[in-house]
Protein backbone atom coordinates (compact mmCIF):
# COMPACT_ATOMS: atom_id res chain seq x y z
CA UNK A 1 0.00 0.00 0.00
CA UNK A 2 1.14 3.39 -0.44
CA UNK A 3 1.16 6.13 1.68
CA UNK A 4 -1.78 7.39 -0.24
CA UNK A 5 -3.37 4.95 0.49
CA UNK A 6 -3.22 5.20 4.00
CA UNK A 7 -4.53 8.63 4.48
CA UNK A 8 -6.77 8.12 6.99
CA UNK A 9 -5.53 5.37 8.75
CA UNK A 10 -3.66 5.81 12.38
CA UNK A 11 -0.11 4.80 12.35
CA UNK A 12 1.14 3.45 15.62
CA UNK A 13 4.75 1.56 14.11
CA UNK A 14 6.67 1.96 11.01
CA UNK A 15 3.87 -0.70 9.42
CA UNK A 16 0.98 -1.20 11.61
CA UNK A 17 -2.00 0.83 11.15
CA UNK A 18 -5.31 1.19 13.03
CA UNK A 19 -7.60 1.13 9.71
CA UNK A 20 -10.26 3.82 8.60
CA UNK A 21 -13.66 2.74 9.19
CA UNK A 22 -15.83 4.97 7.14
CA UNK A 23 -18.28 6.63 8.17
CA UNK A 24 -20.10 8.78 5.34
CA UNK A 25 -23.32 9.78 6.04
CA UNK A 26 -22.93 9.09 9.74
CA UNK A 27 -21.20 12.45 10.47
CA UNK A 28 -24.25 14.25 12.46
CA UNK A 29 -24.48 11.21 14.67
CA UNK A 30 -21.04 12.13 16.57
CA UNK A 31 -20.91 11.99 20.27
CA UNK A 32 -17.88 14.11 21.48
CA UNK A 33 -16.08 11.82 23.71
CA UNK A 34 -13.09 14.75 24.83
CA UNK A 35 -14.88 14.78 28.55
CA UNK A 36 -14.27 10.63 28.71
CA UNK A 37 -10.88 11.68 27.93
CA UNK A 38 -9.52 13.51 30.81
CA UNK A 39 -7.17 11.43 32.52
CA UNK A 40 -5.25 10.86 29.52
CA UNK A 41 -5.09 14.13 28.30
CA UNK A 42 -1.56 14.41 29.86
CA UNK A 43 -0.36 11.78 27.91
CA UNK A 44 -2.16 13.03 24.43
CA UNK A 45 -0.66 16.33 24.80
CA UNK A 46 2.80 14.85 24.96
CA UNK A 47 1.95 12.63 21.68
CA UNK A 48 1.23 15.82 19.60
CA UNK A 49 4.82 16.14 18.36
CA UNK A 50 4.28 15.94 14.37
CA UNK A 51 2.44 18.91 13.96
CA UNK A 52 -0.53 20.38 15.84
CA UNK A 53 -4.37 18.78 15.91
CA UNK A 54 -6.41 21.64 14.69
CA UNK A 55 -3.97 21.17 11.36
CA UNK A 56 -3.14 18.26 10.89
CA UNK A 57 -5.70 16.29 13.22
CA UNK A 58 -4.60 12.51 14.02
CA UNK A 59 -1.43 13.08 11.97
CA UNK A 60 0.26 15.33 14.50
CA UNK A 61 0.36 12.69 17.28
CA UNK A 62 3.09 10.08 17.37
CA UNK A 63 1.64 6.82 18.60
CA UNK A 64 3.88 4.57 17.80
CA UNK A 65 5.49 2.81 21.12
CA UNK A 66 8.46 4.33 21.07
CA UNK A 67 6.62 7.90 20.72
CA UNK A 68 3.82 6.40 23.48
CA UNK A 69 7.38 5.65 25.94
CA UNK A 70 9.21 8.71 25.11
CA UNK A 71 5.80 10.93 26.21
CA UNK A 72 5.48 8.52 29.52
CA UNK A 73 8.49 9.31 31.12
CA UNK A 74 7.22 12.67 32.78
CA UNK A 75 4.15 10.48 33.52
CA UNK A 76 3.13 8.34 36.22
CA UNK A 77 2.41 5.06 34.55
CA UNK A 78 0.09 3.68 36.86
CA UNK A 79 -1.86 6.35 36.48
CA UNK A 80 -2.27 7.14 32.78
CA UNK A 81 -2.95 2.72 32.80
CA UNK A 82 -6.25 3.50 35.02
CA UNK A 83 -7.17 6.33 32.87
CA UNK A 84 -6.58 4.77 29.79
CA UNK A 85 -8.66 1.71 31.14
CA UNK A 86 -11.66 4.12 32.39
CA UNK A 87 -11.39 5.97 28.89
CA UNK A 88 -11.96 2.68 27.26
CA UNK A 89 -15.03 1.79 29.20
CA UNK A 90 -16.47 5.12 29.04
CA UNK A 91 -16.14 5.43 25.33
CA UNK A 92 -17.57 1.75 24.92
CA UNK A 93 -20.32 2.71 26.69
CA UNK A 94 -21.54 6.01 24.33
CA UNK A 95 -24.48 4.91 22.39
CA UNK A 96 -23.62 6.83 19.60
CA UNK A 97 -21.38 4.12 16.95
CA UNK A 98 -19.62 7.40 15.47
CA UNK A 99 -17.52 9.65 17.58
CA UNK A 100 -15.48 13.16 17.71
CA UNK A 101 -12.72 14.53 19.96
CA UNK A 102 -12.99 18.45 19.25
CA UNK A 103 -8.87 18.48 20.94
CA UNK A 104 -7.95 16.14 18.37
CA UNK A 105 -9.57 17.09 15.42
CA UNK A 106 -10.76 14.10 14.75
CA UNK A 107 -13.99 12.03 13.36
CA UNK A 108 -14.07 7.98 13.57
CA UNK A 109 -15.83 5.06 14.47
CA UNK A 110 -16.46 3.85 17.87
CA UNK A 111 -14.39 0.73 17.02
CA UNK A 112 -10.99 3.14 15.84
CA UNK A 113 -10.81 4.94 18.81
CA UNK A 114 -11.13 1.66 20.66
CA UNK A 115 -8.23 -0.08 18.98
CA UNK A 116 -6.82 3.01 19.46
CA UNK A 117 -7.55 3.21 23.36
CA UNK A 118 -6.33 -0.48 23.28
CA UNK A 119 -3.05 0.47 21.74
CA UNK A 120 -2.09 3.15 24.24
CA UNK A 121 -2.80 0.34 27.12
CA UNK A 122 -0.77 -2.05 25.46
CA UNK A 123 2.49 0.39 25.02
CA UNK A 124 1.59 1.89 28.72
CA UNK A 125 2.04 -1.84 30.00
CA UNK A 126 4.63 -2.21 28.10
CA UNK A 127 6.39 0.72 29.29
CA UNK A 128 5.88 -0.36 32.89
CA UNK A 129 7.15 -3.74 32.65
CA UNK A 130 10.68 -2.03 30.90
CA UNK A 131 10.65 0.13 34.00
CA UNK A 132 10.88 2.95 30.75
């Protein structure tokens, strides 16, 4: 694939990708989930290193694990792990299938920012257990 054609995916490594789910026509059925967010908001801010959100939206954050360990080390680990684990809960819980962070810039569907959500707890973990 080439870059192209992975626009609107999320890249968290050099080749893994969160896909796009699209979600056309579902645009005006967006729940705003930057509220469910809060704990982790530390940690987001500190993945914004590419660029800023209101430009270049998902694109400015580096979420790949190194990026996700570099931005921990200010952080205390247990921490951002409950609020990353709270975050996922509360955002599996919205009714709404489609949702929006306003901070991020960002449209997708419920089952992107998941994975998404998922990946952060996996490289937060992972972090711990390195004693990064």
């Amino acid at each position: 694939m080439t870059q192209r054609d992975r626009q609107y995916d999320i890249q968290i490594a050099d080749d893994a990708w969160i896909e796009y789910i699209d979600i056309a026509g579902r645009y005006d059925q967006a729940t705003d989930i930057d509220a469910l967010l809060d704990g982790l908001w530390p940690l987001i801010c500190r993945l914004e290193t590419h660029c800023v959100a209101g430009c270049c939206g998902m694109d400015a954050y580096d979420f790949t694990r190194e990026g996700v360990a570099t931005a921990l080390r200010e952080l205390d680990r247990a921490h951002m792990h409950a609020a990353c684990v709270a975050a996922k809960a509360a955002v599996a819980a919205v009714a709404s299938d489609v949702l929006t962070s306003a901070s991020m810039n960002h449209f997708a569907d419920k089952r992107v920012f998941l994975q998404l959500l998922g990946h952060l707890d996996e490289c937060i973990v992972a972090a711990d257990r390195a004693g990064a």
